[in-house]
N, C-alpha and C. Protein backbone atom coordinates (compact mmCIF):
# COMPACT_ATOMS: atom_id res chain seq x y z
N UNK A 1 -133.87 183.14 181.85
CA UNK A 1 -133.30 181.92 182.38
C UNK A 1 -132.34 182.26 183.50
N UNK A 2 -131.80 181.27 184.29
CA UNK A 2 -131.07 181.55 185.23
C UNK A 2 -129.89 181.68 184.50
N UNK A 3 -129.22 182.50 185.70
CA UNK A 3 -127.54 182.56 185.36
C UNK A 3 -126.70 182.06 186.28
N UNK A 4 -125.19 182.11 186.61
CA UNK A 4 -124.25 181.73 187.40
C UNK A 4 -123.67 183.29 187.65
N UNK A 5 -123.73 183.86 188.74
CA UNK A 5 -123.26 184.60 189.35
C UNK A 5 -122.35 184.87 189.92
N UNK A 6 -121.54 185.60 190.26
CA UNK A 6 -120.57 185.43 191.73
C UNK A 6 -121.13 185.58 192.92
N UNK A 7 -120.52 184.81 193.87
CA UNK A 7 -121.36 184.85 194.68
C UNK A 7 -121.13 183.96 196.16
N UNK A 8 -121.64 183.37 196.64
CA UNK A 8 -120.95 182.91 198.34
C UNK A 8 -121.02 181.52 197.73
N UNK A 9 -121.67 180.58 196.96
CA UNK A 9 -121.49 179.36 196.25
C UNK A 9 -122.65 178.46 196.77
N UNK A 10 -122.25 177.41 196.57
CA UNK A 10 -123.50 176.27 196.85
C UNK A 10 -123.88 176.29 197.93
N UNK A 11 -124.84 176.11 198.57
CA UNK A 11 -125.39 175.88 199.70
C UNK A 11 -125.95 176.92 200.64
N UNK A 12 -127.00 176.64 201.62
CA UNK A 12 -127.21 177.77 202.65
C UNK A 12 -126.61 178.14 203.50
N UNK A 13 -124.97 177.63 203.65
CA UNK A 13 -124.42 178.13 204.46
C UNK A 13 -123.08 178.94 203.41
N UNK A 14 -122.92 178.72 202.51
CA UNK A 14 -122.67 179.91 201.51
C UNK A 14 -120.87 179.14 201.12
N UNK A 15 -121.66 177.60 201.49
CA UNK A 15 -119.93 177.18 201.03
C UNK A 15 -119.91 175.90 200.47
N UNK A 16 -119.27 175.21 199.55
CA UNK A 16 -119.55 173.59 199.01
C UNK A 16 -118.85 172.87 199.57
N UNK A 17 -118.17 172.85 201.07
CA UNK A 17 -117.47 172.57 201.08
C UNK A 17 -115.62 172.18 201.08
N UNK A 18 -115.72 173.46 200.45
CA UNK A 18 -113.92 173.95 200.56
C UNK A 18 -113.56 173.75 198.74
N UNK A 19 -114.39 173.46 198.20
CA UNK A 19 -114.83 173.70 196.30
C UNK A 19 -114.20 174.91 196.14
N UNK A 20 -113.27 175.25 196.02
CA UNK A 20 -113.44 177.05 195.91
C UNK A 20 -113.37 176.95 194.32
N UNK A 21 -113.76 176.14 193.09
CA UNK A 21 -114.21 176.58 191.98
C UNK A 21 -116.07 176.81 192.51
N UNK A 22 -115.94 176.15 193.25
CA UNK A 22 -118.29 175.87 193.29
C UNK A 22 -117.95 176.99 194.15
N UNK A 23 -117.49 177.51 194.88
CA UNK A 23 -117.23 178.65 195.32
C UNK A 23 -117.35 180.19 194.77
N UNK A 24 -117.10 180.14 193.99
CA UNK A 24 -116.94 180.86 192.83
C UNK A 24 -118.05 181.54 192.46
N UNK A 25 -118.91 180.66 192.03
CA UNK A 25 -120.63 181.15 191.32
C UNK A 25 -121.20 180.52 192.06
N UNK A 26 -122.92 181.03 192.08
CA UNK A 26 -123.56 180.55 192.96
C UNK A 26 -125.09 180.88 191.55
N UNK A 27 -125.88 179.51 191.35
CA UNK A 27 -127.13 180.13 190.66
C UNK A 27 -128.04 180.46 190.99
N UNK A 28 -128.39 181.85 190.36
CA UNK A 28 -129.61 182.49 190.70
C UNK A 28 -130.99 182.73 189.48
N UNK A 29 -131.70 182.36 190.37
CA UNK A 29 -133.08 181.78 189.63
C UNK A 29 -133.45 183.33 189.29
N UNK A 30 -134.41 183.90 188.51
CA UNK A 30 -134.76 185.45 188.25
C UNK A 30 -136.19 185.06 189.11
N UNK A 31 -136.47 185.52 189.63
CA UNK A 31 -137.98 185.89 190.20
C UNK A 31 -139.18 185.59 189.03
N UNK A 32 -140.14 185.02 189.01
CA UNK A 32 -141.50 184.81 188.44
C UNK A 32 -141.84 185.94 187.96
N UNK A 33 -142.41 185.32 186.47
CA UNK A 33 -143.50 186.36 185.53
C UNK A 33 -144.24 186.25 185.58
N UNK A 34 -145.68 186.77 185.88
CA UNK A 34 -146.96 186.72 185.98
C UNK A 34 -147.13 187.56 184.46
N UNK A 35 -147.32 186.23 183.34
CA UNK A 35 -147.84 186.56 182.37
C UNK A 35 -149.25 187.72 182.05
N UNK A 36 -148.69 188.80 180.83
CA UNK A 36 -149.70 189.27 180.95
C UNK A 36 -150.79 188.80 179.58
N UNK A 37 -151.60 189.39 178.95
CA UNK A 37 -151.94 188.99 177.92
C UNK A 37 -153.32 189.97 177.10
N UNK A 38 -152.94 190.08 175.83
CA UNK A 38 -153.74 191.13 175.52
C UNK A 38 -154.92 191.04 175.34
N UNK A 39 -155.76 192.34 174.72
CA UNK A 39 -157.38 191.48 174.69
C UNK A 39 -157.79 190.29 173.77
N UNK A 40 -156.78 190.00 173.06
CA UNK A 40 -157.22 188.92 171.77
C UNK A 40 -156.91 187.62 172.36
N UNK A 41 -155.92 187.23 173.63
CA UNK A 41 -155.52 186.26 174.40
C UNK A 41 -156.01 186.14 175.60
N UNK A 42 -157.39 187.22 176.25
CA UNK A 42 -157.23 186.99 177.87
C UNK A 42 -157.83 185.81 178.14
N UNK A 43 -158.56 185.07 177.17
CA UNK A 43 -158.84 183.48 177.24
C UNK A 43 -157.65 182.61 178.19
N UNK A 44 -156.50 183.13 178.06
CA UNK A 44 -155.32 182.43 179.00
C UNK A 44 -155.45 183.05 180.36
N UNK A 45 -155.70 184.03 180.58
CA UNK A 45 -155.45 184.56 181.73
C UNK A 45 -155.78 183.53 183.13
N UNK A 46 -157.04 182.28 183.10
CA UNK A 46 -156.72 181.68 184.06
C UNK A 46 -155.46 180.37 183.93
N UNK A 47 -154.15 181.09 183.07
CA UNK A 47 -153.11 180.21 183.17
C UNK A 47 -151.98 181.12 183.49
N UNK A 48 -152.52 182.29 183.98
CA UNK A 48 -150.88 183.27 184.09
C UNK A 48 -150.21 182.93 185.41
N UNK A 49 -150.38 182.19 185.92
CA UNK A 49 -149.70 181.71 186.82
C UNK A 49 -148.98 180.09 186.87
N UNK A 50 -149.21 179.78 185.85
CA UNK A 50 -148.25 178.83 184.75
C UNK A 50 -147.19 178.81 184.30
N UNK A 51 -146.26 177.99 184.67
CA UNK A 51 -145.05 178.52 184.18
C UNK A 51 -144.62 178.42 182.79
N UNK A 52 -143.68 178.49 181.62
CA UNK A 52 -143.47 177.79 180.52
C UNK A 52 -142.84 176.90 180.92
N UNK A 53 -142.59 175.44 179.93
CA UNK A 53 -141.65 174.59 180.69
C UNK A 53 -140.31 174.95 179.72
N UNK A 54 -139.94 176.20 179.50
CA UNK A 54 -138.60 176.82 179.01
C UNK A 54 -138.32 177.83 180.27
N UNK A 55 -139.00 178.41 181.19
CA UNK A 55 -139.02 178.63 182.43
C UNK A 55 -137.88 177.99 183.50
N UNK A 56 -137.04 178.34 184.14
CA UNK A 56 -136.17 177.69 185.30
C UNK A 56 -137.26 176.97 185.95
N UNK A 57 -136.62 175.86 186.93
CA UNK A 57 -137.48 174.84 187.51
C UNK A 57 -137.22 175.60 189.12
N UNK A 58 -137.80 175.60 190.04
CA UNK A 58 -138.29 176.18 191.18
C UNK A 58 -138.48 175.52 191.78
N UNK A 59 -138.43 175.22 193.54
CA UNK A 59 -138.20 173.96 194.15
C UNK A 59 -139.87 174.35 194.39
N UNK A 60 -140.82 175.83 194.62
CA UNK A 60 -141.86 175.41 195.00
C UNK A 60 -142.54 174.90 194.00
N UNK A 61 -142.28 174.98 192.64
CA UNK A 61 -143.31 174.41 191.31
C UNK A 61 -143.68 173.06 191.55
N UNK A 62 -144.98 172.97 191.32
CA UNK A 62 -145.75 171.80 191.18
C UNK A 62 -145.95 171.23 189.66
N UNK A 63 -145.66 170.05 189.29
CA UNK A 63 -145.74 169.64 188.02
C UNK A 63 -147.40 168.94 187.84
N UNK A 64 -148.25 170.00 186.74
CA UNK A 64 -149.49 169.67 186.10
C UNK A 64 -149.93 169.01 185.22
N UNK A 65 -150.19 168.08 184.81
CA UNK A 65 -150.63 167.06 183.46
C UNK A 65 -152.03 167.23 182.62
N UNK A 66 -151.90 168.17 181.76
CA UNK A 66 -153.57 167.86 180.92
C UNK A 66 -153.67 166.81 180.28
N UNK A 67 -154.08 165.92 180.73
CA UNK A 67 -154.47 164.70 179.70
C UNK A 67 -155.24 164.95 178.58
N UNK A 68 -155.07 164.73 177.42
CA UNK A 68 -155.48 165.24 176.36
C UNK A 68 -156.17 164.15 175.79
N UNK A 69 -157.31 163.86 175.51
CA UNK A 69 -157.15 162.17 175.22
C UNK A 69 -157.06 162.14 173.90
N UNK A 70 -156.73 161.07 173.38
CA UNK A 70 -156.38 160.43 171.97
C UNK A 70 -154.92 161.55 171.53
N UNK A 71 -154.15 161.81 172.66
CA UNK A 71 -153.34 162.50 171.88
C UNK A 71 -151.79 162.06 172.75
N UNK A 72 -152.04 161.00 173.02
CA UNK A 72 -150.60 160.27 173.68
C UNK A 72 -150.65 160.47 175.44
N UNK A 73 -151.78 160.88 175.86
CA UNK A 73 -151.68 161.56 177.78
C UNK A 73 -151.64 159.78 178.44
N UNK A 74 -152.28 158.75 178.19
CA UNK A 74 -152.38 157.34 178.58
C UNK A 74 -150.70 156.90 178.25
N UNK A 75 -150.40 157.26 177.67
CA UNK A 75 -148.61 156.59 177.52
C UNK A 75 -147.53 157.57 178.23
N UNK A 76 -147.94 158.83 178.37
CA UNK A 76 -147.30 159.17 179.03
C UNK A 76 -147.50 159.37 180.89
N UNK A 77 -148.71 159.16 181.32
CA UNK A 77 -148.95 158.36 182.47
C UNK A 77 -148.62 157.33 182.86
N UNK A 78 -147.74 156.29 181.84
CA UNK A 78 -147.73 155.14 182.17
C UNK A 78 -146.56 155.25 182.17
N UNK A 79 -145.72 156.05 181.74
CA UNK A 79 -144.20 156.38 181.67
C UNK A 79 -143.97 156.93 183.09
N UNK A 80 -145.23 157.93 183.68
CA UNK A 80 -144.65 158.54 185.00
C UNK A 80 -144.76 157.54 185.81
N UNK A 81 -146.03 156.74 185.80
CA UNK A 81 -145.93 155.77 186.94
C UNK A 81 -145.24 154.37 187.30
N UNK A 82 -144.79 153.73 186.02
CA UNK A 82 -144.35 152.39 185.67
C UNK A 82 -142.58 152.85 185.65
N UNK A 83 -142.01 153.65 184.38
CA UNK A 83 -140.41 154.29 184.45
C UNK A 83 -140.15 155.23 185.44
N UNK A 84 -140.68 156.04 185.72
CA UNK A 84 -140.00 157.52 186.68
C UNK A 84 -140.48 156.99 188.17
N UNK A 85 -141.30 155.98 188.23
CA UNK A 85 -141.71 155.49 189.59
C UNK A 85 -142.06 156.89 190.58
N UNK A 86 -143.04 158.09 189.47
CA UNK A 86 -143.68 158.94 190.44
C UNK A 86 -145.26 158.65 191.33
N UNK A 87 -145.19 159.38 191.59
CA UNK A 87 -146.84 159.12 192.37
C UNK A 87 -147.51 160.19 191.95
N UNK A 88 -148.28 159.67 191.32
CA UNK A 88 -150.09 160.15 190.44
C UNK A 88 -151.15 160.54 191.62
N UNK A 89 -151.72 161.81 190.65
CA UNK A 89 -153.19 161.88 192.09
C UNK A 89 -153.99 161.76 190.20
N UNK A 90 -155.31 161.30 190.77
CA UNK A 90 -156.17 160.92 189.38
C UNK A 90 -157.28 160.11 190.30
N UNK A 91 -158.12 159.63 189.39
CA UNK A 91 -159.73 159.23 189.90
C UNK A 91 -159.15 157.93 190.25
N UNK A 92 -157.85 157.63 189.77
CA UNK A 92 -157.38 156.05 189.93
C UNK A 92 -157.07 155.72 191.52
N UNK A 93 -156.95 156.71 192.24
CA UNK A 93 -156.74 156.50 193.73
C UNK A 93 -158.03 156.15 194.81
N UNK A 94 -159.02 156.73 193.98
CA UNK A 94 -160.32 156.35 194.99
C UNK A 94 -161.12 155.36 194.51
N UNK A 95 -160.69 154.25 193.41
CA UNK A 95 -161.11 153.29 193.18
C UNK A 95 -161.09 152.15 194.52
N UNK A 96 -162.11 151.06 194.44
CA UNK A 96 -162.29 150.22 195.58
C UNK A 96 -162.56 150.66 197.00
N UNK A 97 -162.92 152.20 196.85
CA UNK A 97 -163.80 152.51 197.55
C UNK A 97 -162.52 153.58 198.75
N UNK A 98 -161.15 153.83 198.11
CA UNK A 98 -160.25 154.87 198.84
C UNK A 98 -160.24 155.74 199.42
N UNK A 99 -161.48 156.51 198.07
CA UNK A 99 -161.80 157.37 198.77
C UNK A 99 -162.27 157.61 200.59
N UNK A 100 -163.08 156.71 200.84
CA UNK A 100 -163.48 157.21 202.22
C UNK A 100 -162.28 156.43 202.88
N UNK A 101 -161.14 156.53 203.09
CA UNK A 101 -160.06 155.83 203.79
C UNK A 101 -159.62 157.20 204.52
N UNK A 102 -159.68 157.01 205.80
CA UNK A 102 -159.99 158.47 206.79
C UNK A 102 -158.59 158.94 206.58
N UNK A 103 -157.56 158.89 206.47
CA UNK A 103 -155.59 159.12 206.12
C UNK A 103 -155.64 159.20 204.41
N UNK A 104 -155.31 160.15 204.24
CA UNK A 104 -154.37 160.25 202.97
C UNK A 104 -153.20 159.01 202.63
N UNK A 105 -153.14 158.23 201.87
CA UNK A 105 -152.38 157.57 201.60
C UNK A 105 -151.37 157.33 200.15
N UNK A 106 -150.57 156.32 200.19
CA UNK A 106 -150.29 156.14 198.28
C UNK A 106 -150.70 155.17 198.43
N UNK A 107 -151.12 154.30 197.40
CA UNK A 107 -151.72 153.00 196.98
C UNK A 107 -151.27 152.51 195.93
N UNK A 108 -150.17 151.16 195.93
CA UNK A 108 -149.98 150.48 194.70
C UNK A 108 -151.35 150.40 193.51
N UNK A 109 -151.44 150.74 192.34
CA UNK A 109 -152.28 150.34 192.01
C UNK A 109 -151.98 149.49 190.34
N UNK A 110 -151.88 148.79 189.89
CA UNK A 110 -151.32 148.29 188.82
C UNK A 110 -149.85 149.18 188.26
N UNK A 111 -148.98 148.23 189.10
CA UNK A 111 -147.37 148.49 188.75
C UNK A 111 -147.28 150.23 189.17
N UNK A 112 -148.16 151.56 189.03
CA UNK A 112 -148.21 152.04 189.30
C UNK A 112 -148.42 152.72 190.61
N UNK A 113 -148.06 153.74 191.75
CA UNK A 113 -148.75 154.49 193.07
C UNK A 113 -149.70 155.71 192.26
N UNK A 114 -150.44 155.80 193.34
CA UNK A 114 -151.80 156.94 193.64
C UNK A 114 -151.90 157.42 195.06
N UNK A 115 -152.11 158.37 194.57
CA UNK A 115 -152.74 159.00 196.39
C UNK A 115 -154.47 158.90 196.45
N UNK A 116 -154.71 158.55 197.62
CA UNK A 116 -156.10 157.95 197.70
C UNK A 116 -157.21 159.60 197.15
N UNK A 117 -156.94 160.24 196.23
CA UNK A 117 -157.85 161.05 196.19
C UNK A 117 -158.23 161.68 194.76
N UNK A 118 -159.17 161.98 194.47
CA UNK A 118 -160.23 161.85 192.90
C UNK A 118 -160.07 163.48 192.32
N UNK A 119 -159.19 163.79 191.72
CA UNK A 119 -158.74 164.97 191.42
C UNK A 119 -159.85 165.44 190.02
N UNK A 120 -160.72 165.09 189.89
CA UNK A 120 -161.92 164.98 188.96
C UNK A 120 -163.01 165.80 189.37
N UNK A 121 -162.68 165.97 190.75
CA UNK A 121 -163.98 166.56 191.91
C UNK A 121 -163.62 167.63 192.73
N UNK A 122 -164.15 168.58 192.61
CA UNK A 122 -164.15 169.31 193.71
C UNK A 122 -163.50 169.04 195.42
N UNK A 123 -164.52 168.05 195.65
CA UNK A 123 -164.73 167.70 196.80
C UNK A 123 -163.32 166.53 197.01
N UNK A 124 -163.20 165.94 195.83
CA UNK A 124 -161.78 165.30 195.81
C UNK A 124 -160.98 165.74 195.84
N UNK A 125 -160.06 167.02 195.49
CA UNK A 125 -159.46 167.88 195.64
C UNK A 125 -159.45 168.34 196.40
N UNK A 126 -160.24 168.69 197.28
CA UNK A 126 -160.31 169.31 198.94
C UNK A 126 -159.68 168.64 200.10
N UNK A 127 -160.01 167.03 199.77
CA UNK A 127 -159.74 166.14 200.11
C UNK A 127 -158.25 166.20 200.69
């Protein structure tokens, strides 16, 4: 996990401001594990580049959703898109025909946004 260091403090210019407690420490993330895994686990191996979500959060990490069905993934989609007011990519964006909409877009789509593209597909994903 990360720690608090000493160090030049918040920001890229190495100051918070005149904070000289935020001054003080500055946090540093540890560098990425590229999980390894033995022969009884290499079934994971196309996930070693996965983070745990006990893992520090990373400004480049991308957040992934397996929808699991019958196991709560429909309520918690509806939590990202309806409460957290995020934007979803899912087959729900190229409905009414989005897909061929020549721009990438978001699209209201019931109380929820989508980006116009079918993450189900190859070719949607390329997209």
């Amino acid at each position: 996990s990360g720690a608090l260091m000493p160090g030049a403090g918040g920001g890229a210019s190495g100051s918070s401001g005149g904070n000289a407690a935020a001054d003080e420490y500055e946090y540093k993330i540890p560098p990425p594990v590229e999980k390894e895994y033995d022969a009884e686990h290499e079934f994971l191996l196309p996930l070693k580049h996965f983070a745990d979500v006990t893992d520090p959060i990373r400004p480049s990490d991308t957040s992934y959703f397996f929808h699991v069905p019958r196991a709560g993934g429909s309520t918690v989609k509806a939590v990202i898109g309806k409460c957290l007011k995020l934007v979803q990519s899912s087959e729900v964006g190229v409905r009414d025909g989005h897909g061929s909409d020549p721009q990438l877009s978001v699209l209201d789509v019931s109380e929820s946004k989508y980006v116009n593209v079918d993450t189900t597909t190859i070719p949607g994903i390329q997209r």
